[in-house]
C-alpha atoms as a PDB file:
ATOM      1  CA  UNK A   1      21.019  34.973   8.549  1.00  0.00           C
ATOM      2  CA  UNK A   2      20.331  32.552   5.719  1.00  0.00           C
ATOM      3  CA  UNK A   3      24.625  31.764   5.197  1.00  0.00           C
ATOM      4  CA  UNK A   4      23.742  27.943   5.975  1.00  0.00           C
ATOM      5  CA  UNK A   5      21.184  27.739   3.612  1.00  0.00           C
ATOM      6  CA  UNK A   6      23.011  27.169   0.622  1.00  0.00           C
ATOM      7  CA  UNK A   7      21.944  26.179  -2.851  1.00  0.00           C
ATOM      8  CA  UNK A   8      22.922  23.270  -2.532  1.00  0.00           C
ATOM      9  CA  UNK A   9      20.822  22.457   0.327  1.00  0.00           C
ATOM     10  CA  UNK A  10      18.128  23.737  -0.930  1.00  0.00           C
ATOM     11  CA  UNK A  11      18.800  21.566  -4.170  1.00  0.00           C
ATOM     12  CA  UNK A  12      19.206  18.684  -2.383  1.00  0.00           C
ATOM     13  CA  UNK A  13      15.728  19.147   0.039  1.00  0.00           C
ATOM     14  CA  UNK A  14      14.112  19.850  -2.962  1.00  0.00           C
ATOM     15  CA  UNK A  15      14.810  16.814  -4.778  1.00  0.00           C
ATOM     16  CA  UNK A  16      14.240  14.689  -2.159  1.00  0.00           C
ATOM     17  CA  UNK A  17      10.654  16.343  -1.875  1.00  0.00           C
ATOM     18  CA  UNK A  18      10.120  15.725  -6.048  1.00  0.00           C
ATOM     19  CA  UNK A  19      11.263  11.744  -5.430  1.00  0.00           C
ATOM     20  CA  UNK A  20       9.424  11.328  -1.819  1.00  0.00           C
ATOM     21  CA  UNK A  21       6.262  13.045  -3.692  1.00  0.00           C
ATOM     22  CA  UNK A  22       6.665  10.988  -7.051  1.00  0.00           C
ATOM     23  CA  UNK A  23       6.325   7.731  -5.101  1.00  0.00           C
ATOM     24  CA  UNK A  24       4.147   8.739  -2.481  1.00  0.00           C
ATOM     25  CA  UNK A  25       1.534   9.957  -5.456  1.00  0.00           C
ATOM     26  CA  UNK A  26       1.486   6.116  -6.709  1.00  0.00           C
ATOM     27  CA  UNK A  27       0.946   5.251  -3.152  1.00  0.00           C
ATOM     28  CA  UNK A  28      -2.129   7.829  -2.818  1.00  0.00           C
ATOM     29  CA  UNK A  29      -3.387   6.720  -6.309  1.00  0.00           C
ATOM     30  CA  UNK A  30      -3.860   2.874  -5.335  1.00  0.00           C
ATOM     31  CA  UNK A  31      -5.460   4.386  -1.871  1.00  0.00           C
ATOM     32  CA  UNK A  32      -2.705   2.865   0.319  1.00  0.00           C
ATOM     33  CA  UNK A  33      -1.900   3.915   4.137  1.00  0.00           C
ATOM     34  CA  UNK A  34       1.055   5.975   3.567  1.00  0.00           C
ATOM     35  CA  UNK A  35       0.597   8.016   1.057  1.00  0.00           C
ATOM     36  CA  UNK A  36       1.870  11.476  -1.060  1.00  0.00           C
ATOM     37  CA  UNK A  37       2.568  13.833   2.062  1.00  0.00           C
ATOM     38  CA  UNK A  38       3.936  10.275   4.061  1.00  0.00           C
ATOM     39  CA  UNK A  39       6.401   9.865   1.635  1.00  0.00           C
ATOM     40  CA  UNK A  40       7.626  13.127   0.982  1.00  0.00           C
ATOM     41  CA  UNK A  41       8.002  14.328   4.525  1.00  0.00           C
ATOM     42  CA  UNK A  42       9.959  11.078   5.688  1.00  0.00           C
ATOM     43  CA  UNK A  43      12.289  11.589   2.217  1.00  0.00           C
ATOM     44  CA  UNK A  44      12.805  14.980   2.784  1.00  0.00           C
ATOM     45  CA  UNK A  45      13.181  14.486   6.930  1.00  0.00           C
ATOM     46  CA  UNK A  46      15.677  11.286   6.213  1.00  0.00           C
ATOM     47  CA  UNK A  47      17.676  13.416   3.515  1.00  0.00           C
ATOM     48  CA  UNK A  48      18.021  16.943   6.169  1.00  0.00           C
ATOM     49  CA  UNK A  49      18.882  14.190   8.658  1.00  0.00           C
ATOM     50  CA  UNK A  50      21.901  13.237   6.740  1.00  0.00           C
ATOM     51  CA  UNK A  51      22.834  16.674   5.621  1.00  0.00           C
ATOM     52  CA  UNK A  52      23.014  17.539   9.456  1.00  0.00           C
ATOM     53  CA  UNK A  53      24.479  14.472  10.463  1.00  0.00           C
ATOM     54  CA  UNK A  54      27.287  15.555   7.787  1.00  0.00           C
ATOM     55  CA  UNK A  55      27.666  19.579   8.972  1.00  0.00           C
ATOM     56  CA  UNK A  56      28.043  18.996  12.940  1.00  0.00           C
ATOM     57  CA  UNK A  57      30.648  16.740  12.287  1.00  0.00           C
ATOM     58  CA  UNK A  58      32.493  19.456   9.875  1.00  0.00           C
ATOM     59  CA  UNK A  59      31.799  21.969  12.598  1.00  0.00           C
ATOM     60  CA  UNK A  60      32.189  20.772  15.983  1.00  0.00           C
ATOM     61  CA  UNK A  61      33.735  17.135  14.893  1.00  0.00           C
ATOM     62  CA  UNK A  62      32.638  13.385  15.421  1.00  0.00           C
ATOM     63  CA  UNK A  63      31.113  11.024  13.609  1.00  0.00           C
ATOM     64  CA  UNK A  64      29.277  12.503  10.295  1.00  0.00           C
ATOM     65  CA  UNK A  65      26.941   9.350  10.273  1.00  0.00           C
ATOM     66  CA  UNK A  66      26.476   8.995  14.003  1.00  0.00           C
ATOM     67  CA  UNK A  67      22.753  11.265  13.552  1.00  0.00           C
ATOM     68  CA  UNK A  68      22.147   9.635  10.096  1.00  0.00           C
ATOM     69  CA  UNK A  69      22.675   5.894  11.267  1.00  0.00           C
ATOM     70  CA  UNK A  70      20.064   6.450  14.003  1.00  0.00           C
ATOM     71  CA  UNK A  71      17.335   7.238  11.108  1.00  0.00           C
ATOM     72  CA  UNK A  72      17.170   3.161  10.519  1.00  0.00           C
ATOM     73  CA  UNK A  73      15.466   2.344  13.655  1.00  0.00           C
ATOM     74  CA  UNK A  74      13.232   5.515  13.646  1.00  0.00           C
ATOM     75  CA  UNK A  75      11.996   4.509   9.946  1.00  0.00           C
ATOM     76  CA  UNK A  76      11.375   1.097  11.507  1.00  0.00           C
ATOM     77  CA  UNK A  77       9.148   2.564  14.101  1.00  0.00           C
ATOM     78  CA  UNK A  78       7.300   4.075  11.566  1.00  0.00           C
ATOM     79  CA  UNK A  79       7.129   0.978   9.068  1.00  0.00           C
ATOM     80  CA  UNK A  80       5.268  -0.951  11.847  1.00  0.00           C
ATOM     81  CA  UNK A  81       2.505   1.621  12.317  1.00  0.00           C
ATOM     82  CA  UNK A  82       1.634   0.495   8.946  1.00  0.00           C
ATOM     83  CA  UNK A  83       1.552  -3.125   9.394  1.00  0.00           C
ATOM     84  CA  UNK A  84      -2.245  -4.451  10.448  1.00  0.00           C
ATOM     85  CA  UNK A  85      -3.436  -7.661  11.548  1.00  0.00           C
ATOM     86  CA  UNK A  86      -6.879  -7.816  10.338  1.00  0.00           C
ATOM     87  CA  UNK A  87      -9.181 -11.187  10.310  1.00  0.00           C
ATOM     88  CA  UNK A  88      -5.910 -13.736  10.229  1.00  0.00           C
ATOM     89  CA  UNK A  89      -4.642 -11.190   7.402  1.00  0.00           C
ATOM     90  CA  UNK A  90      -1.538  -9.236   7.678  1.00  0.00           C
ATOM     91  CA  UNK A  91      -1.778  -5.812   5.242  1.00  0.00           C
ATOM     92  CA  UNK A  92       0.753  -3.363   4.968  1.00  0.00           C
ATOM     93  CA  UNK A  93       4.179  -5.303   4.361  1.00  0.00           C
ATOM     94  CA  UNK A  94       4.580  -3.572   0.838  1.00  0.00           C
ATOM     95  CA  UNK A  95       3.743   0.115   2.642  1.00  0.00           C
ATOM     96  CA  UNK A  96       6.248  -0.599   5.145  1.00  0.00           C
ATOM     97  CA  UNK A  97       8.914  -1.666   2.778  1.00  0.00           C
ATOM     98  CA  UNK A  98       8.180   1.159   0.440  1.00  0.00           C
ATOM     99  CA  UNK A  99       8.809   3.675   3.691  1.00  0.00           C
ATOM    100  CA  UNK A 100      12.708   2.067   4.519  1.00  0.00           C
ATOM    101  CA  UNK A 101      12.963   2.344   0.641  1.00  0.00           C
ATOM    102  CA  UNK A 102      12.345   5.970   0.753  1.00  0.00           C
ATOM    103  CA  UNK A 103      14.087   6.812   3.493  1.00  0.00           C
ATOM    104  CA  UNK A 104      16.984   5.482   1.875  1.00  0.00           C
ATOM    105  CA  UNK A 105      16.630   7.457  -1.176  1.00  0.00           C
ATOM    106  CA  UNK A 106      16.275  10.762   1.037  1.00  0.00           C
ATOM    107  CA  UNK A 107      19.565   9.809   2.900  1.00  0.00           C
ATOM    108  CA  UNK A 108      21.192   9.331  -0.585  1.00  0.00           C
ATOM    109  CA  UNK A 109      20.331  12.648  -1.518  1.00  0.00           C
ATOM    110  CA  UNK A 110      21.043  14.316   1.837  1.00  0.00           C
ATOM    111  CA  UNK A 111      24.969  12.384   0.791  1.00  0.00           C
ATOM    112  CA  UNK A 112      25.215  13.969  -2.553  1.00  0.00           C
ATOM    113  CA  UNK A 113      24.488  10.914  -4.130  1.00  0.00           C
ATOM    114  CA  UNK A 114      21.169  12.238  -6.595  1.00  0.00           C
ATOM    115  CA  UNK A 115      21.880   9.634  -9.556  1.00  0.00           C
ATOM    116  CA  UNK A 116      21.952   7.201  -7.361  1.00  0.00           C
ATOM    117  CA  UNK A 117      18.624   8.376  -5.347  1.00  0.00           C
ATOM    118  CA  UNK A 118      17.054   8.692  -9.091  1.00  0.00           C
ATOM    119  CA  UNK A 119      17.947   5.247 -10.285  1.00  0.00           C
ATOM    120  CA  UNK A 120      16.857   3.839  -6.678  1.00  0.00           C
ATOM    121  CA  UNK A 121      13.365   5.477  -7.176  1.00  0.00           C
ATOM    122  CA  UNK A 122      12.870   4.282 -10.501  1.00  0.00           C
ATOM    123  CA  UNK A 123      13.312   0.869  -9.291  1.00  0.00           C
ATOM    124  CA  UNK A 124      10.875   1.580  -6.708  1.00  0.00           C
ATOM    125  CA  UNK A 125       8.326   2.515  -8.836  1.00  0.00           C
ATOM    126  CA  UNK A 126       9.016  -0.513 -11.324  1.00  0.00           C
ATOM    127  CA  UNK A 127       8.372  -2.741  -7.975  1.00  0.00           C
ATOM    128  CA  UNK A 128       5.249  -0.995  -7.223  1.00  0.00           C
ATOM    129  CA  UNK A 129       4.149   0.017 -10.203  1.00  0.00           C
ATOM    130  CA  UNK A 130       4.731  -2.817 -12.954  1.00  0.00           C
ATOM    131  CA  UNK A 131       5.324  -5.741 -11.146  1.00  0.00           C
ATOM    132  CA  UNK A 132       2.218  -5.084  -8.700  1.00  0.00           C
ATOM    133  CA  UNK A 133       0.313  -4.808 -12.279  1.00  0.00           C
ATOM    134  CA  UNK A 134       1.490  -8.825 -12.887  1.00  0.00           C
ATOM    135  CA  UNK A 135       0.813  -9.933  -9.921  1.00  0.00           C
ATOM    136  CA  UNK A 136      -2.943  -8.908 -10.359  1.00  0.00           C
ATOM    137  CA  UNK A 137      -3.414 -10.219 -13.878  1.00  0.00           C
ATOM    138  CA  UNK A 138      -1.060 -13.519 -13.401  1.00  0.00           C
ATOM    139  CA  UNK A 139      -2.721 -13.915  -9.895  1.00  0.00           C
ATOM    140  CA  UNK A 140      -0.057 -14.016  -7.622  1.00  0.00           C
ATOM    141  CA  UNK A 141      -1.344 -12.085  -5.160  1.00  0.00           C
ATOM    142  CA  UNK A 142      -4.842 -12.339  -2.998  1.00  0.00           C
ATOM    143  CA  UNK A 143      -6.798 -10.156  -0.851  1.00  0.00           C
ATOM    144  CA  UNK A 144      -9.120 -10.424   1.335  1.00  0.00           C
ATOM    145  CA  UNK A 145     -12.813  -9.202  -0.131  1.00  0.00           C
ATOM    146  CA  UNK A 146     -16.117  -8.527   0.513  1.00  0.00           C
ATOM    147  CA  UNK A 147     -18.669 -10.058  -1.561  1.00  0.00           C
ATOM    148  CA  UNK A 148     -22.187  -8.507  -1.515  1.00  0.00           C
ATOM    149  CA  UNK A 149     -25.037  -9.841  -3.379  1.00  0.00           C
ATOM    150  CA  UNK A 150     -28.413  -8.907  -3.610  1.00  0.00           C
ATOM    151  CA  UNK A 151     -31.178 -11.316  -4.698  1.00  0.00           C
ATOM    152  CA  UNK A 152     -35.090 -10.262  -5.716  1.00  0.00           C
ATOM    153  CA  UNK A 153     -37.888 -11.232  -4.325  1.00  0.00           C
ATOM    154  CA  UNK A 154     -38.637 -14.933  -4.495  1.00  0.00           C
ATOM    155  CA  UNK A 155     -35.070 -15.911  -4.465  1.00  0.00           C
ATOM    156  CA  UNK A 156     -34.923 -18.590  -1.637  1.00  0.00           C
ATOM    157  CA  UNK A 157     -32.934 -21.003  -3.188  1.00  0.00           C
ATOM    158  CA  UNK A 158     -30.204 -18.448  -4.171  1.00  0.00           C
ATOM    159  CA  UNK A 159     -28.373 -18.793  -0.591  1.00  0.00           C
ATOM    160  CA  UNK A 160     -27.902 -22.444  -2.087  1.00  0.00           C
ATOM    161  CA  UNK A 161     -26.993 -21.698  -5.276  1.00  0.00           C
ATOM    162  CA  UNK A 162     -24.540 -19.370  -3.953  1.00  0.00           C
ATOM    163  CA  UNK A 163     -22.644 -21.616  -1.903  1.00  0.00           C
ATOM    164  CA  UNK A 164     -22.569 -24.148  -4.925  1.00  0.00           C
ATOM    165  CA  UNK A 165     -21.184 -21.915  -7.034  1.00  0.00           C
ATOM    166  CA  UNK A 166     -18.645 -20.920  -3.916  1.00  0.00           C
ATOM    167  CA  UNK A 167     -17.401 -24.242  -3.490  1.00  0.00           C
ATOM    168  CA  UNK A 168     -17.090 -25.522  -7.071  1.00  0.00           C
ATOM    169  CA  UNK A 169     -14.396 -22.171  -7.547  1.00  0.00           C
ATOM    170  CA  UNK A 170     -12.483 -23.763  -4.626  1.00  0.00           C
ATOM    171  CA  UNK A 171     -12.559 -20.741  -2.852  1.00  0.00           C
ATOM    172  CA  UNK A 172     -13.129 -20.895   1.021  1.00  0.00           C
ATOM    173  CA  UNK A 173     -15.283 -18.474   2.028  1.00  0.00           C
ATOM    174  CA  UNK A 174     -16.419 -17.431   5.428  1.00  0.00           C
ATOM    175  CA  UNK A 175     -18.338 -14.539   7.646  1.00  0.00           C
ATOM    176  CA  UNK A 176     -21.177 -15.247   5.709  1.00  0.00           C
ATOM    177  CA  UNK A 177     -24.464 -13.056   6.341  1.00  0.00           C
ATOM    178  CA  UNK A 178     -27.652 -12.956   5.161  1.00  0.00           C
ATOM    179  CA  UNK A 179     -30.932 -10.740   6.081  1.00  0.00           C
ATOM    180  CA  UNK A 180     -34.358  -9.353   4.269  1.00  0.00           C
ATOM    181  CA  UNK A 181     -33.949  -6.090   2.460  1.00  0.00           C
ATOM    182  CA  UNK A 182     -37.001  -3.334   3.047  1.00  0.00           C
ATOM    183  CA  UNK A 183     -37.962  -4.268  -0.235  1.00  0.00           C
ATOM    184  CA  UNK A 184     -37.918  -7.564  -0.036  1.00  0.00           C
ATOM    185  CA  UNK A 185     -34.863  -8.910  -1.224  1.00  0.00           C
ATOM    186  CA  UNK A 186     -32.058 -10.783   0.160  1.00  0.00           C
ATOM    187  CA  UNK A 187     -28.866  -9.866   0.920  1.00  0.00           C
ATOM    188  CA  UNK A 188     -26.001 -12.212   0.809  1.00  0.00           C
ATOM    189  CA  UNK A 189     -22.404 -11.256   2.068  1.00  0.00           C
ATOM    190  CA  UNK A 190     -19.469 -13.131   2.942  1.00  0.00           C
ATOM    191  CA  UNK A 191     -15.580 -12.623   2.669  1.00  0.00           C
ATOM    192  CA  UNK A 192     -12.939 -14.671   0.676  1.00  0.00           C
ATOM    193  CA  UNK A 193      -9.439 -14.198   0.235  1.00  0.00           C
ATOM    194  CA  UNK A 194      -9.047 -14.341  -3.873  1.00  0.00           C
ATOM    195  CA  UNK A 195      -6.461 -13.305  -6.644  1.00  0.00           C
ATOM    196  CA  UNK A 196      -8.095 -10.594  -8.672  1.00  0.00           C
ATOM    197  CA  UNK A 197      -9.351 -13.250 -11.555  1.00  0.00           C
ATOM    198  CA  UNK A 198     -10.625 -15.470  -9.029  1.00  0.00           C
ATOM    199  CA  UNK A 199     -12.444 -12.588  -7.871  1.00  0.00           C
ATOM    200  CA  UNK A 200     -13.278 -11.578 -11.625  1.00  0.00           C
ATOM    201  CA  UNK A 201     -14.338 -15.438 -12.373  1.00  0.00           C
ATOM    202  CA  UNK A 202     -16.578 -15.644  -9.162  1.00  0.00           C
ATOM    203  CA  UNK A 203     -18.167 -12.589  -9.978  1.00  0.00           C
ATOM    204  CA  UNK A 204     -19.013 -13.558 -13.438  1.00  0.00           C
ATOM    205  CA  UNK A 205     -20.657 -17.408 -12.059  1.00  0.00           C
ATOM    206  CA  UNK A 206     -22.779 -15.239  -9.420  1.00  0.00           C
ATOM    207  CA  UNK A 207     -23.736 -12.562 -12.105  1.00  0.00           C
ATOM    208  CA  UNK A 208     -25.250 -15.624 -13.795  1.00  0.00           C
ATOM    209  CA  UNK A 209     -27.388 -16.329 -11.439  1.00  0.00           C
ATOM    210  CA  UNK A 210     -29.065 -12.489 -12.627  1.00  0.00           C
ATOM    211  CA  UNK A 211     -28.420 -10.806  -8.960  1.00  0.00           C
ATOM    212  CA  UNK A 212     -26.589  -7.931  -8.329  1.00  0.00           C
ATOM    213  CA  UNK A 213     -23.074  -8.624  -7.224  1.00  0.00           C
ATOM    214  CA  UNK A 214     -19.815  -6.400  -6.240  1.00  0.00           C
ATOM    215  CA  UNK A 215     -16.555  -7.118  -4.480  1.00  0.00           C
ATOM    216  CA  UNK A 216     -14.796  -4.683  -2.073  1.00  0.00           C
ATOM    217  CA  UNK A 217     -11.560  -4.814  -0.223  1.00  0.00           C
ATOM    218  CA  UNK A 218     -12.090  -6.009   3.833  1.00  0.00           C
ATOM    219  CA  UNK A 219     -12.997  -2.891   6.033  1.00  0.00           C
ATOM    220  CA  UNK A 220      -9.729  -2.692   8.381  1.00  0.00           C
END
């Protein structure tokens, strides 16, 4: 009953699971789209694609990558699911990419190719991991973000303030929104598409002004 089931099937499924689940945890942990149970189930499904693909052909003949070669364009379908077009802003080109990555690492391993799936993964995870760490500090990278601020009573010239402080950055702001708390106080929001120490430096000018002030990613 279980005579196609061998261990080196299971072997295989199993580290396709570890390396979908490795990467798909750093995709969970930064809060992303597709995330631990994405990434494993698409490594593991890409890898038992390729296994199959491999055993019809040794049992009833064809072409062992005929079912494997049509895992490409599926993965594609399921890269643009992640892909958004939000306020002018496209988000989800690095999930995307990180799904065809995956998928080829699970179709390595479904080959007997495990090194090769390992070293692939670990250059995944440098992409994602250290190089996505750069381009926040250097500031190659923006995002769209949602600046709240909340002004006391008395504060009617801080809409004006705020907008000086906005322009002298050389940010472009926009969506801007202001209305009277319960209490009393103002509250300022508008969005801006910044590098993380823009955001940092903006943050620190309108903290000056002594109001309370926090950033947050764009709502989707």
């Amino acid at each position: 009953m279980l005579q196609d089931l061998s261990t080196v099937v299971v072997g295989r499924l199993l580290l396709a699971a570890l390396l979908g689940g490795v990467v798909g945890l750093e995709r969970e942990l930064r809060h992303k789209p597709a995330g631990l149970r994405t990434m494993m189930l698409i490594c593991i499904g890409a890898a038992l694609f390729t296994i199959v693909s491999y055993e019809m052909a040794s049992n009833v003949g064809g072409d062992h990558t005929r079912i494997a070669a049509q895992i490409i364009p599926g993965i594609g379908f399921i890269g643009a699911g992640v892909v958004l077009r939000e306020r002018g802003e496209i988000t989800g080109i690095t999930s995307a990419s990180t799904i065809f990555v995956i998928a080829s690492v699970g179709m390595a391993v479904g080959a007997g190719l495990p090194v090769t799936a390992i070293y692939a993964t670990l250059l995944l995870l440098v992409a994602l991991v250290i190089l996505g760490f750069f381009e926040d500090r250097v500031g190659l990278h923006s995002r769209m973000m949602t600046f709240e601020l909340t002004a006391p009573d008395g504060g009617s010239n801080v809409l004006d303030r705020v907008h000086q402080i906005v322009q002298t950055a050389g940010i472009l702001a926009q969506r801007w929104k202001t209305h009277r708390l319960e209490a009393g106080n103002l509250l300022i929001e508008f969005d801006a598409d910044v590098t993380t120490p823009k955001e940092r430096e903006l943050l620190t000018r309108l903290g000056a002004l002594h109001i309370h002030c926090e950033a947050r990613p764009v709502k989707s």
